[in-house]
C-alpha atoms as a PDB file:
ATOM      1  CA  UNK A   1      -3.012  17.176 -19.180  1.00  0.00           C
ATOM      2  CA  UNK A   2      -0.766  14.797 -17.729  1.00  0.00           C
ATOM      3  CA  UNK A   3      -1.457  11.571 -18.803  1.00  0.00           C
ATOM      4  CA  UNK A   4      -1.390   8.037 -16.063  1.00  0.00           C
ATOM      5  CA  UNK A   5       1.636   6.195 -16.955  1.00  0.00           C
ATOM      6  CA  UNK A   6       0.969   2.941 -19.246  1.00  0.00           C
ATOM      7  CA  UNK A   7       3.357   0.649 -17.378  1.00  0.00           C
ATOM      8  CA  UNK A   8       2.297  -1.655 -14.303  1.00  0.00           C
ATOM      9  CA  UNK A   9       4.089   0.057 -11.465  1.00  0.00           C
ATOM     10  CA  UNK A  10       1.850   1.093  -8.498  1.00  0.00           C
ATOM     11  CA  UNK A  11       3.824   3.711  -5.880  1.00  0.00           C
ATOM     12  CA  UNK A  12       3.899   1.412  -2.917  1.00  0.00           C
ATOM     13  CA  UNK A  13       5.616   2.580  -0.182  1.00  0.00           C
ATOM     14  CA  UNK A  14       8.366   0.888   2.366  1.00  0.00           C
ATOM     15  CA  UNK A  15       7.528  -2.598   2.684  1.00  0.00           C
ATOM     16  CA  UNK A  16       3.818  -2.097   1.312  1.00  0.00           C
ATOM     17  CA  UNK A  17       5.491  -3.639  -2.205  1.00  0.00           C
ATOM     18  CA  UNK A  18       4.977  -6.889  -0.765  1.00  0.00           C
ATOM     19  CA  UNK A  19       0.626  -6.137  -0.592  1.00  0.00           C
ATOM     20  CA  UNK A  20       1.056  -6.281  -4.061  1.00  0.00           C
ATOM     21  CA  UNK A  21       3.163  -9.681  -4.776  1.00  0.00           C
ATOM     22  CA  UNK A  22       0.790 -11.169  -1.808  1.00  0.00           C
ATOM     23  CA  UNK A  23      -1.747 -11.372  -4.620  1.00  0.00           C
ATOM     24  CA  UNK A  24       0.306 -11.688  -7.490  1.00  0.00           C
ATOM     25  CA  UNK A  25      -1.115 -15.308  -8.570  1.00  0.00           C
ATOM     26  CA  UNK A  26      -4.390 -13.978  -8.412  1.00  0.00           C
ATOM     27  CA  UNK A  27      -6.226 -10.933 -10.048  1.00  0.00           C
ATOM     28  CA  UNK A  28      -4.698  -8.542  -9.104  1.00  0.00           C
ATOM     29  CA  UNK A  29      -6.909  -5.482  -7.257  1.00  0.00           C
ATOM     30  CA  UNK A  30      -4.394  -3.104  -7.388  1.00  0.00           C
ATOM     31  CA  UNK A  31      -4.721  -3.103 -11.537  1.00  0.00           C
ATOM     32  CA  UNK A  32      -8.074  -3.632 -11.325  1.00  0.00           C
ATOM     33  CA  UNK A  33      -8.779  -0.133  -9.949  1.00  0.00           C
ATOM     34  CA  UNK A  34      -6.249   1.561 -11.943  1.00  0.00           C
ATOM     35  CA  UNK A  35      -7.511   0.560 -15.211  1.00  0.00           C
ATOM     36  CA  UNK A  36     -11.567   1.000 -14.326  1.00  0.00           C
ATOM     37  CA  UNK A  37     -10.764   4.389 -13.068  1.00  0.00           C
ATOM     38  CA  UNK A  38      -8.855   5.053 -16.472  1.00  0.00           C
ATOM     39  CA  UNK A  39     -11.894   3.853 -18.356  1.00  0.00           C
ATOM     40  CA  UNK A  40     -13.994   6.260 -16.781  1.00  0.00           C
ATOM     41  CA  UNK A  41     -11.913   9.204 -16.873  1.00  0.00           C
ATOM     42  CA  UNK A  42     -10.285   9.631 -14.033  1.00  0.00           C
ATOM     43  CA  UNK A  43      -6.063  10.860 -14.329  1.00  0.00           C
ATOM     44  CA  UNK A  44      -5.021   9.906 -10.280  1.00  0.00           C
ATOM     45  CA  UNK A  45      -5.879   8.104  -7.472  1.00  0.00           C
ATOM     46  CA  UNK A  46      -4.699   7.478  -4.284  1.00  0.00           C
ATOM     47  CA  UNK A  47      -5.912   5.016  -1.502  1.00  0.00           C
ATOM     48  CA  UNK A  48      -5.348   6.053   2.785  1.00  0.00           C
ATOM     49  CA  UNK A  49      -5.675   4.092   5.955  1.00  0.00           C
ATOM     50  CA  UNK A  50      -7.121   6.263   8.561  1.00  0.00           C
ATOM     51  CA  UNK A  51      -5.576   4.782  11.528  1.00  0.00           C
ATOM     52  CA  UNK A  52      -5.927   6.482  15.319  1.00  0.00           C
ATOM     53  CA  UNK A  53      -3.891   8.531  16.293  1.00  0.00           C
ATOM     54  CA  UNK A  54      -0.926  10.858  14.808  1.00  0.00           C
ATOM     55  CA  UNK A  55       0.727   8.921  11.429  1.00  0.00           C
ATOM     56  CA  UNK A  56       3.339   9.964   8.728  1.00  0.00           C
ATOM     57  CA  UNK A  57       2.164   9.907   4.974  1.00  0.00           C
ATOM     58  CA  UNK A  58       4.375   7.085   4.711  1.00  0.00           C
ATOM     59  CA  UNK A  59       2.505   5.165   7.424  1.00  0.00           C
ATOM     60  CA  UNK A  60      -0.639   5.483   5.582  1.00  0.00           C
ATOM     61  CA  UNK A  61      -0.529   5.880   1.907  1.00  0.00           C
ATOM     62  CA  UNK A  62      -1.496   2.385   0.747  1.00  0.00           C
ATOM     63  CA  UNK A  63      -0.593   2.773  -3.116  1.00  0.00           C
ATOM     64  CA  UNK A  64      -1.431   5.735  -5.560  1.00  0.00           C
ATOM     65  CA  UNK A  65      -0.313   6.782  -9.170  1.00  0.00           C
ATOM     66  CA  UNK A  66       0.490  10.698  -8.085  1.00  0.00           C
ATOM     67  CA  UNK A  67       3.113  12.222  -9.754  1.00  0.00           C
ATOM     68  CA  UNK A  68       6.511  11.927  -8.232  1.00  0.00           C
ATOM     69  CA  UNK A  69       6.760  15.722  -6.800  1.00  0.00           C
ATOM     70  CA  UNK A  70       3.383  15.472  -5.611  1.00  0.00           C
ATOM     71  CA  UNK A  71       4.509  12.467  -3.191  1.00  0.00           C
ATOM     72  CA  UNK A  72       7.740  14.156  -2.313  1.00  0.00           C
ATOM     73  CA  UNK A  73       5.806  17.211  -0.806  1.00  0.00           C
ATOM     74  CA  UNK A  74       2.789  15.472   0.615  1.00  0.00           C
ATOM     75  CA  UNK A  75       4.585  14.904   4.360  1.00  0.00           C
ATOM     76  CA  UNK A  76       4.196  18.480   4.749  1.00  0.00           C
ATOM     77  CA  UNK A  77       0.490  18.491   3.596  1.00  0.00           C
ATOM     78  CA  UNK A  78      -1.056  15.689   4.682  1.00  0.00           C
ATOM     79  CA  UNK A  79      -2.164  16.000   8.330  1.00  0.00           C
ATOM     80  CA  UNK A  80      -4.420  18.725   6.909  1.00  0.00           C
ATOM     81  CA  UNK A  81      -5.956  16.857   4.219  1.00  0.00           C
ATOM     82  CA  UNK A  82      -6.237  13.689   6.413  1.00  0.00           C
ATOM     83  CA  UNK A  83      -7.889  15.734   9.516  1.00  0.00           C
ATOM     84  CA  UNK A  84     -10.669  16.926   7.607  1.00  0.00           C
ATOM     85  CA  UNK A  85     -11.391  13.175   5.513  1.00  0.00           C
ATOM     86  CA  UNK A  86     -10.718  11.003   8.129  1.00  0.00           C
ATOM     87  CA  UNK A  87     -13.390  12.011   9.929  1.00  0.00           C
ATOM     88  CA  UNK A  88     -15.943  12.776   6.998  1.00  0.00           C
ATOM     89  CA  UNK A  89     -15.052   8.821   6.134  1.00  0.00           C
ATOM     90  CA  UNK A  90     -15.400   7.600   9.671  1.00  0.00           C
ATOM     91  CA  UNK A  91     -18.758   9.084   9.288  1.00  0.00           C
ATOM     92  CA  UNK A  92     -20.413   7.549   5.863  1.00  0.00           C
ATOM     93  CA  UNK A  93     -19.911   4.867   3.250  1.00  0.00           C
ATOM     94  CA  UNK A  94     -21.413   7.000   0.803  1.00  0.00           C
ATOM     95  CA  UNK A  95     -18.978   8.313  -1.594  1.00  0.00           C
ATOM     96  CA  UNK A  96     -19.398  12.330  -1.971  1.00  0.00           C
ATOM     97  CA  UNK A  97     -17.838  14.906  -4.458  1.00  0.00           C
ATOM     98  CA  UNK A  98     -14.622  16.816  -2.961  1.00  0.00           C
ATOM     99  CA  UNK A  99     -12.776  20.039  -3.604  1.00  0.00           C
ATOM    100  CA  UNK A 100      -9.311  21.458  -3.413  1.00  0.00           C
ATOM    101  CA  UNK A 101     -10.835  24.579  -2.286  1.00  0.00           C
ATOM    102  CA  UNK A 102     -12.350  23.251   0.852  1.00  0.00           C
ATOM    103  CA  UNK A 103      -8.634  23.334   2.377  1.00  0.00           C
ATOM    104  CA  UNK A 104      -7.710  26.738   1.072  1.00  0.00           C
ATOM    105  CA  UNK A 105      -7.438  27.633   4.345  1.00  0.00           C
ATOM    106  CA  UNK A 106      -5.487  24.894   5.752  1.00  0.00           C
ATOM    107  CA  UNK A 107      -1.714  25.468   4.288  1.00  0.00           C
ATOM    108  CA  UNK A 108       0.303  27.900   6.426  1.00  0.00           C
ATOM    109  CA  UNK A 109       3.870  27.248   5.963  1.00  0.00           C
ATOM    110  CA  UNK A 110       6.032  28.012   2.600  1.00  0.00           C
ATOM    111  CA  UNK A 111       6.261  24.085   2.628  1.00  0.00           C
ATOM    112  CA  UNK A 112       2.938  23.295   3.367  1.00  0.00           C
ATOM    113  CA  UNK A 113       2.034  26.094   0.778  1.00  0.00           C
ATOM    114  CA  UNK A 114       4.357  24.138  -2.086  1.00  0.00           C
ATOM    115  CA  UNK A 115       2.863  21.123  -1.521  1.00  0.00           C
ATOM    116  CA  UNK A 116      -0.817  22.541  -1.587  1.00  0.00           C
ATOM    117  CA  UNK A 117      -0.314  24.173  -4.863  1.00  0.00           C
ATOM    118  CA  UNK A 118       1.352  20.971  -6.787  1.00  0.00           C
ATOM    119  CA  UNK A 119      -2.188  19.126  -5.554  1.00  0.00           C
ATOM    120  CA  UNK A 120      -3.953  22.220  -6.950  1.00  0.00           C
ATOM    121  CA  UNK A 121      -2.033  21.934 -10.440  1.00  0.00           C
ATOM    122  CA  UNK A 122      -2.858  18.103 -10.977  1.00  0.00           C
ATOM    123  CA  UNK A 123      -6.424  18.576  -9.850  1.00  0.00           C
ATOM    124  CA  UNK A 124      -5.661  15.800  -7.366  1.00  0.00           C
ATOM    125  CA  UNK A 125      -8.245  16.994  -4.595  1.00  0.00           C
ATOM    126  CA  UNK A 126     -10.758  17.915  -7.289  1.00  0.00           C
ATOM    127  CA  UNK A 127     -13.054  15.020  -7.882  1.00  0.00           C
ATOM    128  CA  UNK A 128     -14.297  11.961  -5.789  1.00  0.00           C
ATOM    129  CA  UNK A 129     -13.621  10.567  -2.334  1.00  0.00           C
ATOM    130  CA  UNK A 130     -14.740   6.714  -1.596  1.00  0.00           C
ATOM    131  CA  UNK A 131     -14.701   5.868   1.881  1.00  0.00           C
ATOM    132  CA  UNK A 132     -13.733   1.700   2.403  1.00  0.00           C
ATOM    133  CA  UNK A 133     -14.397   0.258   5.576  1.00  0.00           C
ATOM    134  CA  UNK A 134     -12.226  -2.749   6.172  1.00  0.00           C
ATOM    135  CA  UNK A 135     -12.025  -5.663   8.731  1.00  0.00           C
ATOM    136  CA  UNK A 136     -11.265  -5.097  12.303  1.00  0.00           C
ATOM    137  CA  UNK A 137     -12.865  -1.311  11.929  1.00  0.00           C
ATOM    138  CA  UNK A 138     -10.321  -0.529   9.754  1.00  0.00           C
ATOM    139  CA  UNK A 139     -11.463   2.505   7.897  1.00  0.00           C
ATOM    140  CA  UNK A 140      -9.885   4.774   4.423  1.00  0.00           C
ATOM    141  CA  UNK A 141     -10.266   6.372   1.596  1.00  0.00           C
ATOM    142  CA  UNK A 142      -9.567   6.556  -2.122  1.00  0.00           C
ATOM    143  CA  UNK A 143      -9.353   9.918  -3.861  1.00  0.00           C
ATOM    144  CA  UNK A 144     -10.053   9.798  -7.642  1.00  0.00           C
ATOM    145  CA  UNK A 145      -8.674  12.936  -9.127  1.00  0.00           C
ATOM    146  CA  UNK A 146      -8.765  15.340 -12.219  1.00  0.00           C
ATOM    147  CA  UNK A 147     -11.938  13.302 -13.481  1.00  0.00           C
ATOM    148  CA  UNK A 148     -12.328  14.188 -16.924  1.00  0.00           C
ATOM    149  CA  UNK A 149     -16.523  13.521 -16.629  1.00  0.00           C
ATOM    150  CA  UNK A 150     -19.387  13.235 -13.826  1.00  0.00           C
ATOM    151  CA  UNK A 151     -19.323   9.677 -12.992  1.00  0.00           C
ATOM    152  CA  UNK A 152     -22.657   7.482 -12.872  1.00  0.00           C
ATOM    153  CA  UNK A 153     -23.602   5.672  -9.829  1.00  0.00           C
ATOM    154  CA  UNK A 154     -23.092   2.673 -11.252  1.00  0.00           C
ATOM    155  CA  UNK A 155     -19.760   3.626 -12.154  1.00  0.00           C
ATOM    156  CA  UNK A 156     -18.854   5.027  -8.380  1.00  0.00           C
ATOM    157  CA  UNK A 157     -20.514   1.521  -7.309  1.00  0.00           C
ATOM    158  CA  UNK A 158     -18.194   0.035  -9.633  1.00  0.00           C
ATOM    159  CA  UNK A 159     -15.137   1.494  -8.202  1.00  0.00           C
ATOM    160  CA  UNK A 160     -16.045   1.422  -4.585  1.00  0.00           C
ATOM    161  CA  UNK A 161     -16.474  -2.436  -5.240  1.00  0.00           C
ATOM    162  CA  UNK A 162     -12.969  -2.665  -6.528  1.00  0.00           C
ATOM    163  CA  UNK A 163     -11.326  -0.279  -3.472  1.00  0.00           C
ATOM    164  CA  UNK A 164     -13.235  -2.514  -0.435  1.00  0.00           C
ATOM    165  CA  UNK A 165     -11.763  -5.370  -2.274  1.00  0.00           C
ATOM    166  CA  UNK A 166      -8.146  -4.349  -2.481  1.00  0.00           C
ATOM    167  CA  UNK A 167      -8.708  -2.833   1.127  1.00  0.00           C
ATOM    168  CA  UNK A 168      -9.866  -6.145   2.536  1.00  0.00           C
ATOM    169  CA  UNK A 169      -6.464  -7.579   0.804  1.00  0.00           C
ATOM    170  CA  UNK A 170      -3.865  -4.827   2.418  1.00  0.00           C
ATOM    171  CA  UNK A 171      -4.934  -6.230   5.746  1.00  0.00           C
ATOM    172  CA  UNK A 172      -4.934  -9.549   4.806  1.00  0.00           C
ATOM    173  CA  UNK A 173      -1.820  -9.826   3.610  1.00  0.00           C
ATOM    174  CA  UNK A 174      -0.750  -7.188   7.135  1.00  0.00           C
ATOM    175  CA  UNK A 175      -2.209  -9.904   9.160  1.00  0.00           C
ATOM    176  CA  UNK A 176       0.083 -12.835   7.184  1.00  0.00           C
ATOM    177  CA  UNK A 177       3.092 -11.288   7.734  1.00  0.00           C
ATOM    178  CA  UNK A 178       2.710 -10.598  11.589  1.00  0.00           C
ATOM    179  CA  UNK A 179       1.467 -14.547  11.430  1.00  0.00           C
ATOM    180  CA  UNK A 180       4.741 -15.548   9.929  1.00  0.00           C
ATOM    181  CA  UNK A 181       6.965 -12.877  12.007  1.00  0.00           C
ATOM    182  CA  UNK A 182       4.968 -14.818  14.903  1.00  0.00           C
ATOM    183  CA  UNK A 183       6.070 -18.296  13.679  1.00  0.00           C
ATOM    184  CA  UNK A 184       9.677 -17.973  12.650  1.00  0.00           C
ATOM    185  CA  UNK A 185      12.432 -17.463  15.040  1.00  0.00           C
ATOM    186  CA  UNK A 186      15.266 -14.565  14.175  1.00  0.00           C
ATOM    187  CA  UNK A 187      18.000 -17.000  13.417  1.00  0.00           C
ATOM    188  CA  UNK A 188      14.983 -18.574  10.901  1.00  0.00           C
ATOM    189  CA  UNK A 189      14.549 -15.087   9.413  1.00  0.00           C
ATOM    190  CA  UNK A 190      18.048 -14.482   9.306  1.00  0.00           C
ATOM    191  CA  UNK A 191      19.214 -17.886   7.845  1.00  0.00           C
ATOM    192  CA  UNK A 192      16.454 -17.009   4.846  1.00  0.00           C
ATOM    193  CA  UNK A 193      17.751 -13.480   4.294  1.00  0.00           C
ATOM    194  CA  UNK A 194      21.266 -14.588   3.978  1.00  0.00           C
ATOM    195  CA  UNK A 195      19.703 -17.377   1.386  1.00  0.00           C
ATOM    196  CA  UNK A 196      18.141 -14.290  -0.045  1.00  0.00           C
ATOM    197  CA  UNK A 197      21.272 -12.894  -0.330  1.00  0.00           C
ATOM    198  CA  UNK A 198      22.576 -15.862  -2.768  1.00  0.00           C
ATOM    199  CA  UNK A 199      24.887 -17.073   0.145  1.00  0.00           C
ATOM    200  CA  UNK A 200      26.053 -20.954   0.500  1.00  0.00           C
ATOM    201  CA  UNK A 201      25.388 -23.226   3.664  1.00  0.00           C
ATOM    202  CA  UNK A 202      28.598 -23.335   4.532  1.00  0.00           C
ATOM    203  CA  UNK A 203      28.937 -19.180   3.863  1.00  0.00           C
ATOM    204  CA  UNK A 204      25.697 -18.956   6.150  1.00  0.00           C
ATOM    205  CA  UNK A 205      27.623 -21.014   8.766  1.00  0.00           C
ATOM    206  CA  UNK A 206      30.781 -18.675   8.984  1.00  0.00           C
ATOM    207  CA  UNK A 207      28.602 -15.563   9.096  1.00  0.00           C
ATOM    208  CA  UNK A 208      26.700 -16.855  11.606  1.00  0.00           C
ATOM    209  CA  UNK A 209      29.047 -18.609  13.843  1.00  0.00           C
ATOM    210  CA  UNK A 210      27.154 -22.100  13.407  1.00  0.00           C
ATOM    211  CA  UNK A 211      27.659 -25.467  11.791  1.00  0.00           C
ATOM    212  CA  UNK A 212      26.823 -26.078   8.333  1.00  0.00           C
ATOM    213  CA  UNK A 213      24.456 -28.645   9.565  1.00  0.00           C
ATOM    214  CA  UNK A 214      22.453 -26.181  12.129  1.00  0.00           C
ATOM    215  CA  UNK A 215      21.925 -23.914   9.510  1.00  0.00           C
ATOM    216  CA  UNK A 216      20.713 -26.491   7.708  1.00  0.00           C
ATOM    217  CA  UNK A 217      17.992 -27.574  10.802  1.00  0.00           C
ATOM    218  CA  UNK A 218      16.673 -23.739  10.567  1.00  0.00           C
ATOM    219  CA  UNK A 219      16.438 -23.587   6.924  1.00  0.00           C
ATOM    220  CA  UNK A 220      14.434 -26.559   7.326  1.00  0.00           C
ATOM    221  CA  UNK A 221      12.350 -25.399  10.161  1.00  0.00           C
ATOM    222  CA  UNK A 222      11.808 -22.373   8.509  1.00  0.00           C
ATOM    223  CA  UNK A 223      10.837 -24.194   5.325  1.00  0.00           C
ATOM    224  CA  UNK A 224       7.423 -26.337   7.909  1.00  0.00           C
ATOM    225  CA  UNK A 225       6.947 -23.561   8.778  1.00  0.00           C
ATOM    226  CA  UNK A 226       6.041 -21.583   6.082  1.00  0.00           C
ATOM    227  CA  UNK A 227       4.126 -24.840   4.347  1.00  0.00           C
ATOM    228  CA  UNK A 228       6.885 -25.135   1.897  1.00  0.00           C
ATOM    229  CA  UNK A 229       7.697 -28.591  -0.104  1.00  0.00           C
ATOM    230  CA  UNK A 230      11.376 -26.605  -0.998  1.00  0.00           C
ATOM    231  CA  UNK A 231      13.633 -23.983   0.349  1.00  0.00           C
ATOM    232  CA  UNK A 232      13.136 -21.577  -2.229  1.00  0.00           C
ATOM    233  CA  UNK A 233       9.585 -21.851  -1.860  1.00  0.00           C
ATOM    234  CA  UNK A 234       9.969 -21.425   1.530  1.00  0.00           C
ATOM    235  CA  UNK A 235      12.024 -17.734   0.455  1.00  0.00           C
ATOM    236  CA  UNK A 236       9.883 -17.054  -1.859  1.00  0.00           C
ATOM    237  CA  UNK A 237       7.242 -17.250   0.657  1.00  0.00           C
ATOM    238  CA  UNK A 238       8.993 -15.286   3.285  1.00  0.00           C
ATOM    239  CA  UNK A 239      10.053 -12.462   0.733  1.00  0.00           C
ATOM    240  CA  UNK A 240       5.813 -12.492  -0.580  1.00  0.00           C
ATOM    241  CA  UNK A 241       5.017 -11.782   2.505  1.00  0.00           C
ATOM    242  CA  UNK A 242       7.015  -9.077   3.794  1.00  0.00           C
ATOM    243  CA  UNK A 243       9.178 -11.328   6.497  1.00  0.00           C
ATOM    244  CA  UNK A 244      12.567 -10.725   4.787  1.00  0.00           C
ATOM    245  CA  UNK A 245      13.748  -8.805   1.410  1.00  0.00           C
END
């Protein structure tokens, strides 16, 4: 069996990364799912959104510890697997067992076929789905794989406890970015990117076309802004929270 990886890295996708340093000063719920679902036996996990309407795998693919390969073909496989979930979850909060079988009949294509078969060998589909609802009728689901025993319901209580909670935070932190896209102006944004970028006032003011000392005005409007006593907070801040990178 393949074991999960040791190491801290979550698969986040496109700027999703940033859900995870949103929280990084605090427990952090991401790790806090991964190791109670190691302790009761259970190899992967994966955590949707089940937004309306049609969305890539990308789009809604919160984090998961699938193998590589598995992610890679997934695109092809998804809108199958989410058709069917999405609205079993919309339906219940009570987790319930789930098979690969069930979408046997879904894969037509050689690609769709591929991808079907990898989630097949890592017993992805074979084990538990937890439906989270969120704020705002937000609504997913986590998918604990290749379980290695029947869970308890205190254990499933356990771990839907743990997947609301890091749900709840994904929007959160959604919610302070937009906030802080809201706030800051583009030249703002762009004077804190090019800071990001380990360029000088003055090398800011070139690029940009602007005196050293307006530059200086947005970096510290940016820095109010963003309730930051320094400029690199203020960054830091910014790159937390998905606003530049």
């Amino acid at each position: 069996m393949i074991e999960i990886s040791k190491t801290t890295k979550i698969v986040m996708p496109g700027n999703l990364e940033n859900v995870s340093s949103a929280c990084a000063e605090h427990e952090n719920p991401f790790l806090k799912l991964r190791e109670q679902a190691e302790k009761y036996g259970c190899q992967f996990f994966a955590m949707f959104h089940c937004p309306r309407g049609k969305q890539s795998f990308k789009d809604v693919l919160i984090f998961s510890n699938w193998p590589g390969n598995v992610l890679d073909g997934s695109e092809d496989f998804y809108p199958a697997l989410n058709t069917d979930l999405a609205k079993r979850v919309n339906e219940t909060i009570v987790p319930f067992q789930w098979s690969f079988e069930i979408l046997d009949t879904f894969p037509e294509s050689e690609m769709e076929k591929s991808a079907a078969s990898l989630f097949h060998q890592f017993q992805l589909l074979d084990g538990l789905i937890i439906p989270v609802h969120g704020p705002a009728e937000n609504v997913g689901f986590v998918i604990l794989g290749a379980l290695k025993k029947t869970l308890k319901p205190n254990q499933i209580a356990k771990l839907q406890s743990i997947a609301i909670e890091q749900f709840d935070l994904h929007f959160k932190a959604s919610r302070q970015k937009l906030n802080l896209q809201g706030r800051l102006t583009p030249r703002e944004v762009k004077v804190l990117q090019f800071m990001v970028d380990g360029k000088s006032t003055d090398e800011i003011s070139k690029v940009m076309n602007l005196s050293a000392m307006t530059i200086g005005i947005y970096a510290s409007s940016a820095k109010s802004k963003l309730n930051s006593s320094t400029k690199i907070q203020a960054v830091a801040r910014a790159m937390r929270n998905g606003v530049i990178g």
